[in-house]
Protein backbone atom coordinates (compact mmCIF):
# COMPACT_ATOMS: atom_id res chain seq x y z
CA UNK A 1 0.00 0.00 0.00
CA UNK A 2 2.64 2.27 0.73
CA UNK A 3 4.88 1.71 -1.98
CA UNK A 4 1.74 1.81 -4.27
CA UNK A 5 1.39 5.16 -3.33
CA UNK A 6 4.81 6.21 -3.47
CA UNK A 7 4.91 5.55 -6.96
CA UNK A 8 1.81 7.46 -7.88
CA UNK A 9 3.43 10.25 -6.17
CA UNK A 10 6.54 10.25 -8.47
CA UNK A 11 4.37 9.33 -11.19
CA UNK A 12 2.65 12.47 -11.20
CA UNK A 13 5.58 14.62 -9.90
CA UNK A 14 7.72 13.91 -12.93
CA UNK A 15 3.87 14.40 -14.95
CA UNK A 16 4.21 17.56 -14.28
CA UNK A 17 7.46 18.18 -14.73
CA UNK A 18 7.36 16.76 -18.15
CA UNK A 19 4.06 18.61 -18.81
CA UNK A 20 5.19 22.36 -17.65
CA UNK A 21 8.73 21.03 -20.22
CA UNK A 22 6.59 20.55 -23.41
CA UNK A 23 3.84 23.94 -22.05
CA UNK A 24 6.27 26.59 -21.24
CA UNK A 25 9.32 27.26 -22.67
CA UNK A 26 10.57 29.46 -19.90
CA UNK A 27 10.09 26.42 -17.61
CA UNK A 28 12.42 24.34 -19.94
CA UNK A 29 15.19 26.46 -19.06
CA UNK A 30 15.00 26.49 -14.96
CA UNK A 31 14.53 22.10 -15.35
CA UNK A 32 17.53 22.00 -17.89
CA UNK A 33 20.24 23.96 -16.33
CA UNK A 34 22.56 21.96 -13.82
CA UNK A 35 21.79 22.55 -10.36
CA UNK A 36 25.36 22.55 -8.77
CA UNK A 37 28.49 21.72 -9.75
CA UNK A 38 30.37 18.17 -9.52
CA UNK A 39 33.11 17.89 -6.47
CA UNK A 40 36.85 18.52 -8.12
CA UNK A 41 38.64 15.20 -6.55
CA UNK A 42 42.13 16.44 -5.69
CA UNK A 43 44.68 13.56 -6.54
């Protein structure tokens, strides 16, 4: 039941990310961009 539920949930979060994607193009451009940058490993 739970997990049932906690794949509707993702289901329809990444719905509507993929639905404010294709409806507004200013939307495409805060979802594309990279969050934060990788670590630099120092070796």
């Amino acid at each position: 039941m739970v997990v049932n539920i906690i794949i509707v949930a993702i289901t329809l979060l990444m719905g509507v990310f993929v639905s404010v994607w294709l409806v507004s193009p200013r939307g495409r451009t805060w979802i594309e961009v990279p969050k934060h940058q990788p670590t630099r490993w120092d070796a």
